[in-house]
N, C-alpha and C. Protein backbone atom coordinates (compact mmCIF):
# COMPACT_ATOMS: atom_id res chain seq x y z
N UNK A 1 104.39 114.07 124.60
CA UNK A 1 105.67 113.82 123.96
C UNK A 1 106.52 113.02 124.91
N UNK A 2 106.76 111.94 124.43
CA UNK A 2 108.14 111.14 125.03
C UNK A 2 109.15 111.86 125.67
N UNK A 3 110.04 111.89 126.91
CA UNK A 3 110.66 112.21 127.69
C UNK A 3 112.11 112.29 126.65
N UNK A 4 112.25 111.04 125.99
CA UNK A 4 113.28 110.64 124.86
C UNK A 4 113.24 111.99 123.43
N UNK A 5 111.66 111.87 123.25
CA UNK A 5 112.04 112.30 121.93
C UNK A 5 112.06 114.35 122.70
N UNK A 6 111.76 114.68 123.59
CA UNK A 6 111.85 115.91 124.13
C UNK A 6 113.48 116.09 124.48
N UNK A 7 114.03 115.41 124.57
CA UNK A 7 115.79 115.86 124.73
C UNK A 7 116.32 115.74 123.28
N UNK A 8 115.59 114.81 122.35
CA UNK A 8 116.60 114.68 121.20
C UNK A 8 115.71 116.10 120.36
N UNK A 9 114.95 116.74 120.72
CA UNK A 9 114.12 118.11 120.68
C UNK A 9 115.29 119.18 120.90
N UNK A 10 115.14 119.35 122.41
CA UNK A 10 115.76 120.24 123.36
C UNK A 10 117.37 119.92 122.99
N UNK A 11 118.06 118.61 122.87
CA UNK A 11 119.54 118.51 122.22
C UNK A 11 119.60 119.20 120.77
N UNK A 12 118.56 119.03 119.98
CA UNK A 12 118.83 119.61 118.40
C UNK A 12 118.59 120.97 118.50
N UNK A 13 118.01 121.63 119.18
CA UNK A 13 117.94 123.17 119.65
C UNK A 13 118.94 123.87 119.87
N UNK A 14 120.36 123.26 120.11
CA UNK A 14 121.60 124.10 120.30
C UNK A 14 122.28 123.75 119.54
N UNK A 15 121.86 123.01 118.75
CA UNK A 15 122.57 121.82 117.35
C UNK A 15 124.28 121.99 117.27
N UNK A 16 124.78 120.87 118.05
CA UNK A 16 125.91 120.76 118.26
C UNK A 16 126.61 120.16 117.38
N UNK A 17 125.98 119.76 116.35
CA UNK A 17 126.36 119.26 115.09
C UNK A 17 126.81 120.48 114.56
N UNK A 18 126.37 121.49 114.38
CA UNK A 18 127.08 122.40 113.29
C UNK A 18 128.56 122.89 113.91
N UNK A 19 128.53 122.64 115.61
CA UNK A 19 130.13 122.86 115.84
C UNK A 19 131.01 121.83 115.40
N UNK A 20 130.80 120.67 115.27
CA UNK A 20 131.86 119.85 114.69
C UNK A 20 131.60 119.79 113.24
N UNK A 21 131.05 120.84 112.41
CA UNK A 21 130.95 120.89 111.12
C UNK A 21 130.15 119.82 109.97
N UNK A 22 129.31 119.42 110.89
CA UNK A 22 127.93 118.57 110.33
C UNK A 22 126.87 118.81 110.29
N UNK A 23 126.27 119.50 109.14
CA UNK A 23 125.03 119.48 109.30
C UNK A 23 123.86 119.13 109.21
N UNK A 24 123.05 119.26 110.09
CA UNK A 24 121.88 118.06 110.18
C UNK A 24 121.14 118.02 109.04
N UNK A 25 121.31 117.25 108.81
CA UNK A 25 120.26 116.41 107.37
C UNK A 25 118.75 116.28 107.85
N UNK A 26 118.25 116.56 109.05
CA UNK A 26 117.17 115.82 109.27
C UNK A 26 116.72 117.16 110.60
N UNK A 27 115.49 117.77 111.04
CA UNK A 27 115.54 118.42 112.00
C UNK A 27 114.77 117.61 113.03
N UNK A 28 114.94 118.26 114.51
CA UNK A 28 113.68 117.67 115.08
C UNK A 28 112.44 117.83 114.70
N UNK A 29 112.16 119.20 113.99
CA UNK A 29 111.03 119.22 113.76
C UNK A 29 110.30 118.66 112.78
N UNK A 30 111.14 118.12 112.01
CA UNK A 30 110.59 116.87 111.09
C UNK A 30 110.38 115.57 111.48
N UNK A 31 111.42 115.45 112.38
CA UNK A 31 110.85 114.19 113.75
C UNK A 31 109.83 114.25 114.00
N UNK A 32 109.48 115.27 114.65
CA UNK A 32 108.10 115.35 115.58
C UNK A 32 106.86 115.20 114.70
N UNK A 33 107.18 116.20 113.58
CA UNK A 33 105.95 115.79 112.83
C UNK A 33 105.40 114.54 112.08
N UNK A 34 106.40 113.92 111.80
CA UNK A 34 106.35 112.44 111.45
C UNK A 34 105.70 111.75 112.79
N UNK A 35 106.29 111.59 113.52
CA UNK A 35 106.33 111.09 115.14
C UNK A 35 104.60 111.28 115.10
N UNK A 36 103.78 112.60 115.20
CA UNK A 36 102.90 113.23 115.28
C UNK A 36 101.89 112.37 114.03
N UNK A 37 102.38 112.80 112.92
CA UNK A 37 101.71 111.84 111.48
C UNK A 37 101.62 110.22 112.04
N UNK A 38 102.22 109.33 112.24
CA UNK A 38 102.31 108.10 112.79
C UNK A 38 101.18 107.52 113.86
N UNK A 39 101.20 108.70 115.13
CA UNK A 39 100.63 108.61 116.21
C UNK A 39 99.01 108.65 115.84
N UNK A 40 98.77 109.69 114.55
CA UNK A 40 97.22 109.98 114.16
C UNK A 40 97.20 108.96 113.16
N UNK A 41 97.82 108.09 113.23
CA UNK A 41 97.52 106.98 111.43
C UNK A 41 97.43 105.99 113.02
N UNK A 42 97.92 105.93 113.90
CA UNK A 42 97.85 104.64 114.56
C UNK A 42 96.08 104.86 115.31
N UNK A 43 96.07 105.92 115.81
CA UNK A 43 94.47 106.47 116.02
C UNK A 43 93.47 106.77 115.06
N UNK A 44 93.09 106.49 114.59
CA UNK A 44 92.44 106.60 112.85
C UNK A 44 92.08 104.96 112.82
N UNK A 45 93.71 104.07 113.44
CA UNK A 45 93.38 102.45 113.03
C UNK A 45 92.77 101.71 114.33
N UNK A 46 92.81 102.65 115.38
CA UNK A 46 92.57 102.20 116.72
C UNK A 46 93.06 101.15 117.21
N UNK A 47 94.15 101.26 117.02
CA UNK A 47 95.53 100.54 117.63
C UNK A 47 96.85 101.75 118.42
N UNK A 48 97.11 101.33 119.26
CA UNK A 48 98.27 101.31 120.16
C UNK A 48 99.48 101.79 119.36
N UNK A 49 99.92 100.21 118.54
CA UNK A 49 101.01 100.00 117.89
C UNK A 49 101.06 99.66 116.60
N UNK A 50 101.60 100.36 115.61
CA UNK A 50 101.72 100.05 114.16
C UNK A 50 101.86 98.44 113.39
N UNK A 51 102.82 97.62 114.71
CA UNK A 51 102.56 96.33 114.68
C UNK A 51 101.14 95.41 114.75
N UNK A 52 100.42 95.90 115.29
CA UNK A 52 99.19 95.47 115.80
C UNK A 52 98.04 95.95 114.25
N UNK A 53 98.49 96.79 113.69
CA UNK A 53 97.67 97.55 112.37
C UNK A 53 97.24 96.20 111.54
N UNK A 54 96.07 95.94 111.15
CA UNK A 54 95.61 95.15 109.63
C UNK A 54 96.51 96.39 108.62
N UNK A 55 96.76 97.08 108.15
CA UNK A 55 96.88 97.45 107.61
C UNK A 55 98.66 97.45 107.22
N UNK A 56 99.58 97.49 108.10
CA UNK A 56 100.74 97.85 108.23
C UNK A 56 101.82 97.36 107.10
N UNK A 57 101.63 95.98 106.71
CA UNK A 57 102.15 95.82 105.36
C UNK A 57 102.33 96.87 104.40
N UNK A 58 101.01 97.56 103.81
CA UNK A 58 101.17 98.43 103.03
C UNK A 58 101.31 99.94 103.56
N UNK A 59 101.39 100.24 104.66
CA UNK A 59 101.53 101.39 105.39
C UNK A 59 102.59 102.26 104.73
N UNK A 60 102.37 102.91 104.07
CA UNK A 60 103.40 104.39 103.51
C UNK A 60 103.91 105.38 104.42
N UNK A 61 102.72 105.40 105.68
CA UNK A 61 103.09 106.09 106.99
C UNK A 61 104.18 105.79 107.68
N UNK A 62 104.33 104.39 107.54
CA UNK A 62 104.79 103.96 109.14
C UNK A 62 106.73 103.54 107.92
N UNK A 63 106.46 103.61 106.88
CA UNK A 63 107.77 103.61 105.82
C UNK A 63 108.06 104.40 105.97
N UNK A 64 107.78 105.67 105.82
CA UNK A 64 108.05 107.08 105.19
C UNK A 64 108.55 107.81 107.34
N UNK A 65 108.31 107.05 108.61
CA UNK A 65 108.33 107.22 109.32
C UNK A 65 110.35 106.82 109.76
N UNK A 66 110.06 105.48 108.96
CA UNK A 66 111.51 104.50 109.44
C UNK A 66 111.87 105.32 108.45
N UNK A 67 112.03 105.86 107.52
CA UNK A 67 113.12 106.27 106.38
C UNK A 67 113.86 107.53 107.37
N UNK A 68 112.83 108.56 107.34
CA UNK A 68 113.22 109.69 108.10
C UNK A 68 113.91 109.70 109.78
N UNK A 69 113.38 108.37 110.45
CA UNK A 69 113.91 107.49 111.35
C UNK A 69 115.60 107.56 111.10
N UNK A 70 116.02 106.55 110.72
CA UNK A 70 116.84 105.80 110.15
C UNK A 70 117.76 107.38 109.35
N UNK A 71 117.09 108.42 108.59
CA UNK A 71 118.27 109.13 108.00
C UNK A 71 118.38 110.08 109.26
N UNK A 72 117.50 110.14 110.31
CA UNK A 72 118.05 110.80 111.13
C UNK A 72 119.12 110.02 112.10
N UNK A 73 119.35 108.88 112.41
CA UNK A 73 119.76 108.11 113.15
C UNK A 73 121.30 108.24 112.44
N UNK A 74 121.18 107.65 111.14
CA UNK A 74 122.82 107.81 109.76
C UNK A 74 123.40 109.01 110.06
N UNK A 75 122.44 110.14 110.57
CA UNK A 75 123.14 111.43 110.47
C UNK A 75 124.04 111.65 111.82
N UNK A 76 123.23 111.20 113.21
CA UNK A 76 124.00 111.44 114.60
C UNK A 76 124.41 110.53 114.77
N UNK A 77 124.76 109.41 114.00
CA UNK A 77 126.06 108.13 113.92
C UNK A 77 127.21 109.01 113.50
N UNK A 78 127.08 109.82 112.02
CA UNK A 78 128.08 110.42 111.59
C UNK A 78 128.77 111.32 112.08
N UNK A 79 127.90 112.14 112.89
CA UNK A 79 128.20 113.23 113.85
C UNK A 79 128.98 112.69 115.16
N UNK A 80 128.49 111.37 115.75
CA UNK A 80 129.02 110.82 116.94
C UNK A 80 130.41 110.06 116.70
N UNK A 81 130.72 109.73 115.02
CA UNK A 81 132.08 109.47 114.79
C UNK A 81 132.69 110.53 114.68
N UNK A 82 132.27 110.98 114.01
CA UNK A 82 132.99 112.63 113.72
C UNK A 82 133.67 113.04 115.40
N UNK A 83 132.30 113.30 116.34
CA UNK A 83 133.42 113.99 117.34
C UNK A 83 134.32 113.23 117.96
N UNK A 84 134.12 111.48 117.86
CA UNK A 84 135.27 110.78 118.74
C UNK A 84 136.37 110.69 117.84
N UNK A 85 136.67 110.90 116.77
CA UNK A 85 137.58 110.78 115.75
C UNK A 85 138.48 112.32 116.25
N UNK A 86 137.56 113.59 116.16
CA UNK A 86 138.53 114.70 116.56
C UNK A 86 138.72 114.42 117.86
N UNK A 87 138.48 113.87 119.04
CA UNK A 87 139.01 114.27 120.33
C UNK A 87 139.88 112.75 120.21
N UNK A 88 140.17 111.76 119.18
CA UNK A 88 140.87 110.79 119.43
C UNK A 88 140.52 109.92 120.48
N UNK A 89 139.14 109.31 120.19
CA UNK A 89 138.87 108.53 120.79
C UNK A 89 138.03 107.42 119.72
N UNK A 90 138.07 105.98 120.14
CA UNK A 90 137.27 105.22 119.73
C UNK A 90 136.13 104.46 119.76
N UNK A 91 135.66 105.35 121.37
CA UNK A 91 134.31 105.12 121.56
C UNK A 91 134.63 106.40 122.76
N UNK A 92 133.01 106.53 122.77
CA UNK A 92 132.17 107.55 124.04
C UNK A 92 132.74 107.40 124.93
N UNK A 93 133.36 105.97 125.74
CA UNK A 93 133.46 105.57 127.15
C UNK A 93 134.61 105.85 127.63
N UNK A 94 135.38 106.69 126.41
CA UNK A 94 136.77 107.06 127.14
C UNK A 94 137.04 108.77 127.13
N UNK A 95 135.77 108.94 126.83
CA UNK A 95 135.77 110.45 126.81
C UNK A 95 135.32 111.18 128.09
N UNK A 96 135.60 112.01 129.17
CA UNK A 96 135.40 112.65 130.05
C UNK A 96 133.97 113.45 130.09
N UNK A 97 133.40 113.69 128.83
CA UNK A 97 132.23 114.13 128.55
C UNK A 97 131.12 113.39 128.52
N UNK A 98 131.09 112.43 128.47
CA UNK A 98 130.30 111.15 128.20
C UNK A 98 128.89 111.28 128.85
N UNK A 99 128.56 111.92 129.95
CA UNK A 99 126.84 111.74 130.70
C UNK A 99 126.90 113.24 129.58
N UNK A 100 127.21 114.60 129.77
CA UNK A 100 127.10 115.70 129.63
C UNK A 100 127.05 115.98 128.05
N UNK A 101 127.28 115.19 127.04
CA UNK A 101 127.66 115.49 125.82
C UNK A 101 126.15 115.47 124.70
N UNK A 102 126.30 116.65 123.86
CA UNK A 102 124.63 116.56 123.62
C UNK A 102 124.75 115.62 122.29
N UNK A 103 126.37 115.70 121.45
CA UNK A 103 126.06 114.91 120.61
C UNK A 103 125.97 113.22 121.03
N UNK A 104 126.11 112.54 121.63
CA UNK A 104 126.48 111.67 122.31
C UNK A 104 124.63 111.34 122.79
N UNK A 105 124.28 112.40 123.00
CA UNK A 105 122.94 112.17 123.74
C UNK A 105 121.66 112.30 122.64
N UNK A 106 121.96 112.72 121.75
CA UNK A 106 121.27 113.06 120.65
C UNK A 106 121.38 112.08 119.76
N UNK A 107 122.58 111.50 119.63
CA UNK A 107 122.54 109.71 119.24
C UNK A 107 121.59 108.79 119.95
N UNK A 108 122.09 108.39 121.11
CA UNK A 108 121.64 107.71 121.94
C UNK A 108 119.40 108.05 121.77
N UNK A 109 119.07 109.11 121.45
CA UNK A 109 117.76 109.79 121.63
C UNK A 109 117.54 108.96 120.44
N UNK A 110 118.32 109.22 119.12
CA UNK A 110 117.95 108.92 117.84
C UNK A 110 118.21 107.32 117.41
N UNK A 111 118.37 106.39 118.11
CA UNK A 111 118.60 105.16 118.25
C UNK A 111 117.36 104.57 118.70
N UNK A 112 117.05 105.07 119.86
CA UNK A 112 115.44 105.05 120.57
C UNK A 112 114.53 105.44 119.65
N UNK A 113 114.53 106.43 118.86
CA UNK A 113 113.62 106.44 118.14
C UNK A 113 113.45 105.42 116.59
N UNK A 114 114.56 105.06 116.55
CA UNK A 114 114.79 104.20 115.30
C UNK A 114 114.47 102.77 115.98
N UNK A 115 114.40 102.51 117.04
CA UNK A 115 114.01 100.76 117.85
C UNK A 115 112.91 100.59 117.67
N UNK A 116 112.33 101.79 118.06
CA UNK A 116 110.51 101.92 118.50
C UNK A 116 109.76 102.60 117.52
N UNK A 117 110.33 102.77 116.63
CA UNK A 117 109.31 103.29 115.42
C UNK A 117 108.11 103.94 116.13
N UNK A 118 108.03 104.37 116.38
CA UNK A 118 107.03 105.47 116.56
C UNK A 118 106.10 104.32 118.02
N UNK A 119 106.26 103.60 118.09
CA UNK A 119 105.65 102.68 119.27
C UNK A 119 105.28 103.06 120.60
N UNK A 120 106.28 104.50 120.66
CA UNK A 120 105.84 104.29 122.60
C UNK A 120 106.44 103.01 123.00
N UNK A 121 107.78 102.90 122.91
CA UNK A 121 108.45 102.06 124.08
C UNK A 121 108.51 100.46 123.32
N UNK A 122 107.70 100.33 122.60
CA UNK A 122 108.04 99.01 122.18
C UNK A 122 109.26 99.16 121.17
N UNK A 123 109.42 97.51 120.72
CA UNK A 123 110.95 98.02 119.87
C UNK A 123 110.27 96.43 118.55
N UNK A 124 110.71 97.20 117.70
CA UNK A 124 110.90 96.11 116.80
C UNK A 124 112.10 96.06 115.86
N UNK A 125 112.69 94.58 116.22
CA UNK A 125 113.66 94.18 115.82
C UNK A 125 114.09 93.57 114.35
């Protein structure tokens, strides 16, 4: 498991979303298993990267991967406005919490995972 997707794991485990009154639409553990589903469709094609797939055009895997991607990503956007809106701020960088903050970090996790689609580090744009 990715170093990345093990904090946005270990961050959704104390789910700091439900203190600012959001709740997660999406768990890690539906991450992972997708994450997990992806990784065995990319081994099955004996490829690396989903980019690299003959197959990937029609891939339902690697869709059904970015959807759940992406609604997890919509969800700790909403959550990461949400808390700079109550502490009156308009971005992260003026908040005192900023390295330490799990929603903040649980964005940042879920961004990475929405670049790299399931890639291991690559990003597609």
């Amino acid at each position: 498991m990715s170093a990345n997707l093990e904090n946005l794991e270990n961050n959704s485990a104390t789910n700091p979303q439900q203190g600012i009154g959001i709740p997660p639409a999406i768990t890690s553990d539906m991450i992972e298993s997708a994450l997990k589903a992806i990784k065995e469709c990319q081994t099955r094609h004996n490829t690396t990267s989903c980019i690299f797939c003959k197959d990937m055009v029609d891939c339902t895997q690697k869709d059904e991967f970015g959807e759940k991607t992406q609604e997890n990503l919509t969800n700790k956007q909403e959550a990461l406005m949400h808390c700079q809106n109550s502490k009156g701020f308009s971005s992260c960088l003026k908040c005192p919490e900023i390295l330490e903050c799990k929603v903040r970090n649980d964005y940042v996790s879920a961004v990475y995972l929405s670049m790299n689609k399931g890639n291991g580090g690559s990003f597609e744009f």
